[in-house]
PDB file of N, CA and C in Angstrom:
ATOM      1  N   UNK A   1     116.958  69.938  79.599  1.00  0.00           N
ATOM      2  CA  UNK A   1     117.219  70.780  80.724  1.00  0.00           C
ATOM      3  C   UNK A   1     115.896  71.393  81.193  1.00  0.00           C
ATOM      4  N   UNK A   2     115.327  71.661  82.570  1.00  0.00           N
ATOM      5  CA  UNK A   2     114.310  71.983  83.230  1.00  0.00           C
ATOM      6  C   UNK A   2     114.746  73.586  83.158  1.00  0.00           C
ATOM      7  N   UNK A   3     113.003  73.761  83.275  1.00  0.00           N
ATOM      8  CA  UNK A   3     113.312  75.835  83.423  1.00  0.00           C
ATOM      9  C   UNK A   3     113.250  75.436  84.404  1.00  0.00           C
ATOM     10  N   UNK A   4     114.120  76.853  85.418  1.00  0.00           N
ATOM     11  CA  UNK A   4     113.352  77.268  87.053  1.00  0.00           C
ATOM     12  C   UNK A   4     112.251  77.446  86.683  1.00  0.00           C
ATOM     13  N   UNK A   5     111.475  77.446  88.090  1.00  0.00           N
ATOM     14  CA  UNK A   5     109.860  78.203  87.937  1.00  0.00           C
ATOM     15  C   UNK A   5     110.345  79.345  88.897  1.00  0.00           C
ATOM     16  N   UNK A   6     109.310  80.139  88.485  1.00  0.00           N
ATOM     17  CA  UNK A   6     109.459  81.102  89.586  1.00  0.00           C
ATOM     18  C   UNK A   6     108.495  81.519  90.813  1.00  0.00           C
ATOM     19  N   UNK A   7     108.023  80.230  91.091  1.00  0.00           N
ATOM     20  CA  UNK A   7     106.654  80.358  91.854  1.00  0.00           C
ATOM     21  C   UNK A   7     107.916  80.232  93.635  1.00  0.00           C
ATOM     22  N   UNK A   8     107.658  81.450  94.290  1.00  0.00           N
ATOM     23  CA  UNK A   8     107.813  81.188  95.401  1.00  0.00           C
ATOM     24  C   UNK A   8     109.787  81.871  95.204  1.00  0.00           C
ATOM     25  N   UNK A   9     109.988  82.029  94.003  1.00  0.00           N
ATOM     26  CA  UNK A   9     111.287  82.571  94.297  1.00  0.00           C
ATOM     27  C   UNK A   9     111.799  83.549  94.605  1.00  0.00           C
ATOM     28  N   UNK A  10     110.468  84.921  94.406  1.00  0.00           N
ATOM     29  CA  UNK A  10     110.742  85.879  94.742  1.00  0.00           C
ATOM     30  C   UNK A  10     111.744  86.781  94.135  1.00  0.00           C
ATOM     31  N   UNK A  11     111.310  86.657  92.569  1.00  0.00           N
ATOM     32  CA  UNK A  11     111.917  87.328  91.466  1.00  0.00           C
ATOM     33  C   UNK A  11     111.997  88.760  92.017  1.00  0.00           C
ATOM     34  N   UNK A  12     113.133  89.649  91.730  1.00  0.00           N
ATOM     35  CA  UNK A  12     113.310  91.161  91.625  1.00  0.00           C
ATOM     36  C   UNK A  12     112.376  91.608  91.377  1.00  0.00           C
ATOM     37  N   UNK A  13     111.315  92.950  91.905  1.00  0.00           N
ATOM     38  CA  UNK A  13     110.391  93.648  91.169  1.00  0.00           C
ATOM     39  C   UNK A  13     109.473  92.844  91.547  1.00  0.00           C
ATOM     40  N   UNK A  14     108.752  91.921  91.418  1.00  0.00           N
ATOM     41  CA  UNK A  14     107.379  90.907  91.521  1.00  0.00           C
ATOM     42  C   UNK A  14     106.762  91.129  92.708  1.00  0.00           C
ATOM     43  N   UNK A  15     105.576  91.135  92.552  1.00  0.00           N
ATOM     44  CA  UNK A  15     104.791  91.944  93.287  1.00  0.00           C
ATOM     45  C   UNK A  15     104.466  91.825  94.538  1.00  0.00           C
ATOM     46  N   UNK A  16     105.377  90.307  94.951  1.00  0.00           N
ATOM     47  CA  UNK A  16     104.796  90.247  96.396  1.00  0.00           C
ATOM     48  C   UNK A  16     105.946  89.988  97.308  1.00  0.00           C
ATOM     49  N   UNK A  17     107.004  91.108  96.425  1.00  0.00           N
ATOM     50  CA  UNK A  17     108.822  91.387  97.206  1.00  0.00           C
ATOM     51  C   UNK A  17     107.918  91.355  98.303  1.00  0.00           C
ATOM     52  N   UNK A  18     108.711  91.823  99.596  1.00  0.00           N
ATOM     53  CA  UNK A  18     108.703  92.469 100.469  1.00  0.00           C
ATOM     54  C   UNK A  18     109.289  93.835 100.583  1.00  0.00           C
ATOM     55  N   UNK A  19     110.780  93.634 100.182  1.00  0.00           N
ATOM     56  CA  UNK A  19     111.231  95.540  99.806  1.00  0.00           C
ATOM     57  C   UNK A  19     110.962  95.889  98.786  1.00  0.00           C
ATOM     58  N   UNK A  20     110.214  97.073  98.322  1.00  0.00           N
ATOM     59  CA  UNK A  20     109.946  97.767  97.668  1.00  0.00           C
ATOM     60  C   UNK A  20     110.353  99.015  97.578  1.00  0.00           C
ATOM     61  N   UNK A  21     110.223  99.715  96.706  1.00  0.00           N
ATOM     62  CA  UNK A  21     110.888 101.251  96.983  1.00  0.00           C
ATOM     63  C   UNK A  21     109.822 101.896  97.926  1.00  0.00           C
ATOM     64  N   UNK A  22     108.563 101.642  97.650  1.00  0.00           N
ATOM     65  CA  UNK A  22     107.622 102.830  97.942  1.00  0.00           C
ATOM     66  C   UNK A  22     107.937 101.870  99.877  1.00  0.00           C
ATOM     67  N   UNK A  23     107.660 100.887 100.209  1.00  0.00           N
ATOM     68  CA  UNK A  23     107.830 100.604 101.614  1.00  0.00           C
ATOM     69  C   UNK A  23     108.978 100.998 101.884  1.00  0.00           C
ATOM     70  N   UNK A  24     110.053 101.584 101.643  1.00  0.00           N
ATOM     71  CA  UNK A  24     111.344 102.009 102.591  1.00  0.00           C
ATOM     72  C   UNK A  24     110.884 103.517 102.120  1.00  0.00           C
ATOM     73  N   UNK A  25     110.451 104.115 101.593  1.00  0.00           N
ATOM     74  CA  UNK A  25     110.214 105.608 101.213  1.00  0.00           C
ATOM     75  C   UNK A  25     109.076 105.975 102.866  1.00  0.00           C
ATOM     76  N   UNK A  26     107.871 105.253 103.066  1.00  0.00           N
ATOM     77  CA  UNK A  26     106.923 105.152 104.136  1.00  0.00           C
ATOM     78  C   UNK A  26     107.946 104.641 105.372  1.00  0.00           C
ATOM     79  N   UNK A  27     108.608 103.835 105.151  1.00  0.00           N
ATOM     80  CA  UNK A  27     109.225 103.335 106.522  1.00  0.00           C
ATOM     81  C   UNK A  27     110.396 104.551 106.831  1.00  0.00           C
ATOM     82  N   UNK A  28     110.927 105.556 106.069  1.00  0.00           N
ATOM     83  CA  UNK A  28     112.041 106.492 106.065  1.00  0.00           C
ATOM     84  C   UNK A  28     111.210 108.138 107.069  1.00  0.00           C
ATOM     85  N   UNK A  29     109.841 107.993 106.171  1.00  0.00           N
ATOM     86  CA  UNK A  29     109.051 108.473 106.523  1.00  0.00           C
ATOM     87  C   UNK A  29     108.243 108.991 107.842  1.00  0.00           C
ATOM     88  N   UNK A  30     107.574 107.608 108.215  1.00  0.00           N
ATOM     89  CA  UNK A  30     107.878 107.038 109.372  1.00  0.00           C
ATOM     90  C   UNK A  30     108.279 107.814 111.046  1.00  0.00           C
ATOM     91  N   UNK A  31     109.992 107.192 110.355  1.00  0.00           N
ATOM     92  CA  UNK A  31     110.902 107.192 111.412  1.00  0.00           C
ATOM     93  C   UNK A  31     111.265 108.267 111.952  1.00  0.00           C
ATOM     94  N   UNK A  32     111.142 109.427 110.754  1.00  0.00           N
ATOM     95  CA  UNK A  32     111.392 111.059 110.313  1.00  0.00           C
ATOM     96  C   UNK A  32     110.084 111.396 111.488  1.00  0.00           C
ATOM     97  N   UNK A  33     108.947 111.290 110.766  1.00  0.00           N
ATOM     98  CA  UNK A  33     107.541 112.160 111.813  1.00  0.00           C
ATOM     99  C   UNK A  33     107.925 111.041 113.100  1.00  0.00           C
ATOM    100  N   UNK A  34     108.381 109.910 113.708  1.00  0.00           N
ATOM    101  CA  UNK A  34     108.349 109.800 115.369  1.00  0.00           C
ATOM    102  C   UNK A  34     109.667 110.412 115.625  1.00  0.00           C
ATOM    103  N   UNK A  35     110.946 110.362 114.829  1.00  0.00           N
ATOM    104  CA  UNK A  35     111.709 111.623 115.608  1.00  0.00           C
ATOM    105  C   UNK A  35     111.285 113.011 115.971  1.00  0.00           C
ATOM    106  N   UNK A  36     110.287 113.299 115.031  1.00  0.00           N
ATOM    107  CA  UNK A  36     110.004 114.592 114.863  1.00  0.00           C
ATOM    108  C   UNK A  36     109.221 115.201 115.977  1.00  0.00           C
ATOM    109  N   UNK A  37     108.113 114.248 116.314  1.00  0.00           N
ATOM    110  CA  UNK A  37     107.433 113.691 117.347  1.00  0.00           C
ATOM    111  C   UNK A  37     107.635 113.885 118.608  1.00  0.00           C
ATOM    112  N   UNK A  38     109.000 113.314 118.642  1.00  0.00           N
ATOM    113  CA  UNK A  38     109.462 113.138 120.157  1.00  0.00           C
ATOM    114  C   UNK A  38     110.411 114.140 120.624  1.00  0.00           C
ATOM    115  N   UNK A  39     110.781 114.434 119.794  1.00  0.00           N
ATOM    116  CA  UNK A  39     111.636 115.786 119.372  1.00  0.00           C
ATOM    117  C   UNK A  39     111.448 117.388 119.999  1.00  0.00           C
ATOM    118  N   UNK A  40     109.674 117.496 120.194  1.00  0.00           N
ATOM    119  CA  UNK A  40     108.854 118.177 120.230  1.00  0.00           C
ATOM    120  C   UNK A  40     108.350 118.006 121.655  1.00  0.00           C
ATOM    121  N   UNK A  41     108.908 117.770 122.687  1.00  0.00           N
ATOM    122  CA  UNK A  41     108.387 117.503 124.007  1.00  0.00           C
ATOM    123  C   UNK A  41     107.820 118.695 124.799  1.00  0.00           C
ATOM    124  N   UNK A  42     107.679 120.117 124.382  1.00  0.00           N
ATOM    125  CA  UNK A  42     107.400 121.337 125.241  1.00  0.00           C
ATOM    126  C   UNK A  42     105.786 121.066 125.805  1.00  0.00           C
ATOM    127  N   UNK A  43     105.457 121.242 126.311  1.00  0.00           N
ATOM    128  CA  UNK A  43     103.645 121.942 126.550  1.00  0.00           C
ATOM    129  C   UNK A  43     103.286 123.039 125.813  1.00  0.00           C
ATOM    130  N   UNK A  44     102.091 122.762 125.585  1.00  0.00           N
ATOM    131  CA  UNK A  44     101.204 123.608 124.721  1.00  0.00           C
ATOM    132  C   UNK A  44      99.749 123.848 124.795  1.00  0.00           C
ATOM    133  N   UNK A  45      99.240 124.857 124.166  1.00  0.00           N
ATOM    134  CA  UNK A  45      98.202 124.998 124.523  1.00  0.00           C
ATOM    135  C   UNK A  45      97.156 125.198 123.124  1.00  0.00           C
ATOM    136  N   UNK A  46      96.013 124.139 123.424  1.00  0.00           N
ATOM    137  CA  UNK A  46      95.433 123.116 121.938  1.00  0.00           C
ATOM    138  C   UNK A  46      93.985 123.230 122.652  1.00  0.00           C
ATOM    139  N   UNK A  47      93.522 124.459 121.486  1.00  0.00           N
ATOM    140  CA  UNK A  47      91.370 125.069 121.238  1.00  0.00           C
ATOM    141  C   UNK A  47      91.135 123.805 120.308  1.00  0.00           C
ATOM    142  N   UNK A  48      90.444 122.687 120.905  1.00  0.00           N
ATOM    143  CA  UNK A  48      89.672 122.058 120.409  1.00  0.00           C
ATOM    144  C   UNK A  48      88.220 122.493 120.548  1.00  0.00           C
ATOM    145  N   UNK A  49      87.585 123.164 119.211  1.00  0.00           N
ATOM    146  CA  UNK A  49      86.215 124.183 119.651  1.00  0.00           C
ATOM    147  C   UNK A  49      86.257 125.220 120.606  1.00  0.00           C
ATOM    148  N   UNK A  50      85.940 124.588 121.637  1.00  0.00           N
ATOM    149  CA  UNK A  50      85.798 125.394 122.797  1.00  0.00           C
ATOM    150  C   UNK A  50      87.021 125.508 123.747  1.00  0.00           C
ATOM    151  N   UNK A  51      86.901 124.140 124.235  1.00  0.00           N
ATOM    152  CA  UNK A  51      87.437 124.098 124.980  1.00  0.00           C
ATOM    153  C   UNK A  51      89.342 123.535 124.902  1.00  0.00           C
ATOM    154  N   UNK A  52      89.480 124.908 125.890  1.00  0.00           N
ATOM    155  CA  UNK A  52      91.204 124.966 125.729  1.00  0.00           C
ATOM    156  C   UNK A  52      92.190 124.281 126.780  1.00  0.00           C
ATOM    157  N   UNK A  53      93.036 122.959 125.867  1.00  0.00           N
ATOM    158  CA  UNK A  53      94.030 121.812 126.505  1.00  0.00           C
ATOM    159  C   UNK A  53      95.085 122.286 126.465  1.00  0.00           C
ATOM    160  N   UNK A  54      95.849 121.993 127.866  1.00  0.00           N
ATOM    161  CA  UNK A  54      97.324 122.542 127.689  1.00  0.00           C
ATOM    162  C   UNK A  54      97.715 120.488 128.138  1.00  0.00           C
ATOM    163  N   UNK A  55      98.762 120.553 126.659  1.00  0.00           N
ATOM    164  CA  UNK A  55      99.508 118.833 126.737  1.00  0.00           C
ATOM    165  C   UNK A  55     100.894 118.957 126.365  1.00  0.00           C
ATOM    166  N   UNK A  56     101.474 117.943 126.639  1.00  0.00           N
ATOM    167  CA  UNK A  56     102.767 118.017 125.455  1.00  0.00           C
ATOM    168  C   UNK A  56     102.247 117.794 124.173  1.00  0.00           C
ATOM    169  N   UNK A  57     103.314 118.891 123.167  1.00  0.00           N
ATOM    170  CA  UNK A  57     102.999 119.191 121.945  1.00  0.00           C
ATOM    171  C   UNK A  57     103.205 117.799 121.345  1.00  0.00           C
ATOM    172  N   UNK A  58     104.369 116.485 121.947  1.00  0.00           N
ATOM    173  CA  UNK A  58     104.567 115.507 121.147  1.00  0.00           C
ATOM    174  C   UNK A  58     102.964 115.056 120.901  1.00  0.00           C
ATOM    175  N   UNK A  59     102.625 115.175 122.244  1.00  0.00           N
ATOM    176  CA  UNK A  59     100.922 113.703 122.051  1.00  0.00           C
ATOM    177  C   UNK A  59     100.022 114.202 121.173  1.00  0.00           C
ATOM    178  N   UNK A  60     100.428 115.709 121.236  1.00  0.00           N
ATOM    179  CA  UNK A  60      98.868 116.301 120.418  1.00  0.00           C
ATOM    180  C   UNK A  60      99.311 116.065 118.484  1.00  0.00           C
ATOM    181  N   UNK A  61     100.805 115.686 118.389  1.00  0.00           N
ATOM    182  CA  UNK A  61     101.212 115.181 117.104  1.00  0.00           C
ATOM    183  C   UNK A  61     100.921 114.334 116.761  1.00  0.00           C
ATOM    184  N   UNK A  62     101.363 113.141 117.682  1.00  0.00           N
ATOM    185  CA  UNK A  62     100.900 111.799 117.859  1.00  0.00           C
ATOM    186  C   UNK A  62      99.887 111.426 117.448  1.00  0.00           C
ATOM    187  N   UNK A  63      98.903 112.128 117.907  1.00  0.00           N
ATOM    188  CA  UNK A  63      96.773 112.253 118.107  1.00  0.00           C
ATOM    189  C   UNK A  63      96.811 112.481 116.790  1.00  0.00           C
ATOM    190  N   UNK A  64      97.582 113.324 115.917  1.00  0.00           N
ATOM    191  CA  UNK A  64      97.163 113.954 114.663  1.00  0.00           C
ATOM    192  C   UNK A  64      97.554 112.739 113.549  1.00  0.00           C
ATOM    193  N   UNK A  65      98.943 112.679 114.033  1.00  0.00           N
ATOM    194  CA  UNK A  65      99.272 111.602 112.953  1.00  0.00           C
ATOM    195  C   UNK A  65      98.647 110.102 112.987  1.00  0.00           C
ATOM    196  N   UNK A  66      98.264 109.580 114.367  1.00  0.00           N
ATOM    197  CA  UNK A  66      97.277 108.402 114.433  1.00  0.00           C
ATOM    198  C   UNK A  66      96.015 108.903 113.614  1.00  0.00           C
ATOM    199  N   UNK A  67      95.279 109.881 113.900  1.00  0.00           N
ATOM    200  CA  UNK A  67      93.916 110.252 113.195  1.00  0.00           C
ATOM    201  C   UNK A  67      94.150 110.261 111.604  1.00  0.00           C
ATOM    202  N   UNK A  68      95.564 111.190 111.116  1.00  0.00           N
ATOM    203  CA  UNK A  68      95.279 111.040 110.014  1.00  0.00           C
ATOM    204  C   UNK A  68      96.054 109.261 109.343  1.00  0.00           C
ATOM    205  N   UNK A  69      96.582 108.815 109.534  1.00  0.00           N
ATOM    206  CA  UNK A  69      96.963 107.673 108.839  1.00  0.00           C
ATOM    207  C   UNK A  69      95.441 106.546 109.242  1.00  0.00           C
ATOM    208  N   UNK A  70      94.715 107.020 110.071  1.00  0.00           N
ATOM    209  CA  UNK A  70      93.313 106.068 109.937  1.00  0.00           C
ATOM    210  C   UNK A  70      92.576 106.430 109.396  1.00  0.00           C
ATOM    211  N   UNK A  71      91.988 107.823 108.892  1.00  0.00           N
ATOM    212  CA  UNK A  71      91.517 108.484 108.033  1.00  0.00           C
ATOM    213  C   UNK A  71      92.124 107.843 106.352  1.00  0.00           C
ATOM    214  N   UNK A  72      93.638 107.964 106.389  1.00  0.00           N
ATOM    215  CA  UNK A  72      94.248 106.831 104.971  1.00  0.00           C
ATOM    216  C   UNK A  72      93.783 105.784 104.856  1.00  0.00           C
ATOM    217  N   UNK A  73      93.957 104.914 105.784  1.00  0.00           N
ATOM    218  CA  UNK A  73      93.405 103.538 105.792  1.00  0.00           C
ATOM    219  C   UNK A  73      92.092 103.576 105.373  1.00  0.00           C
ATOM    220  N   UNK A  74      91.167 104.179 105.738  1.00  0.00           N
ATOM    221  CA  UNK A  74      89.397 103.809 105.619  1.00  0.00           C
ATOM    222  C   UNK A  74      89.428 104.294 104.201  1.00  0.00           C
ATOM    223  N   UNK A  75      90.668 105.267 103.669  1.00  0.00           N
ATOM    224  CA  UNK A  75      89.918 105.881 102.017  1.00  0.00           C
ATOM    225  C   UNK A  75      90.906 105.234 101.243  1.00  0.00           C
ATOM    226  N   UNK A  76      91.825 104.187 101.691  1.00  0.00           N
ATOM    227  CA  UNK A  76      92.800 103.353 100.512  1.00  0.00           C
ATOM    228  C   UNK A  76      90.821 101.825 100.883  1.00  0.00           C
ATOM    229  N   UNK A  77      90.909 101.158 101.866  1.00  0.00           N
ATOM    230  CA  UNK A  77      89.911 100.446 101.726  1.00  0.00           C
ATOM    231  C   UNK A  77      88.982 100.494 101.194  1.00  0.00           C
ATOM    232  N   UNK A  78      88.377 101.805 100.893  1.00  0.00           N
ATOM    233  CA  UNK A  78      87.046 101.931 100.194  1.00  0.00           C
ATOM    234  C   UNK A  78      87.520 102.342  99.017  1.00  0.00           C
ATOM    235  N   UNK A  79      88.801 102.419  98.059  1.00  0.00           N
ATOM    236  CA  UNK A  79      88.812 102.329  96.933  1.00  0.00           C
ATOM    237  C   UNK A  79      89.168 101.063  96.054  1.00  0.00           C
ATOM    238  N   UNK A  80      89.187 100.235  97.641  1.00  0.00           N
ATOM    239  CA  UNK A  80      89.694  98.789  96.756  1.00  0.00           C
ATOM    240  C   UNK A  80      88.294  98.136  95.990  1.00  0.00           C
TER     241      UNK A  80
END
């Protein structure tokens, strides 16, 4: 009798699942900060240094959460 192999079968747990816990924990995540996001539509008024922006509060979230998840990216890359 032949073993299965398990090359390409995509055993439970093995490392190159696609679902994982920690990717639906980030994707739950996510979905939470762009509701949260959009959620947040008033105008506001945003002292960068000096000078003072009145925007919707969503974009100036937006701006924050794009800056910081690229800020993640450059310091998960430079620890690989």
């Amino acid at each position: 009798m032949r073993a299965k192999s398990s090359v390409g079968g995509g055993t439970h747990g093995s490392r190159g699942s696609a679902v994982t816990a920690g990717r639906i924990i980030v994707l739950v995540l996510a979905v939470l900060a762009i509701v949260f996001i959009f959620q947040n539509t008033q105008s506001t008024t945003i002292r960068v240094l000096i000078p003072e922006v009145i925007m919707p509060l969503w974009l100036a979230l937006l701006g924050t959460g794009v800056i910081g998840a690229l800020c993640g990216a450059l310091f998960l890359s430079r620890r690989r």
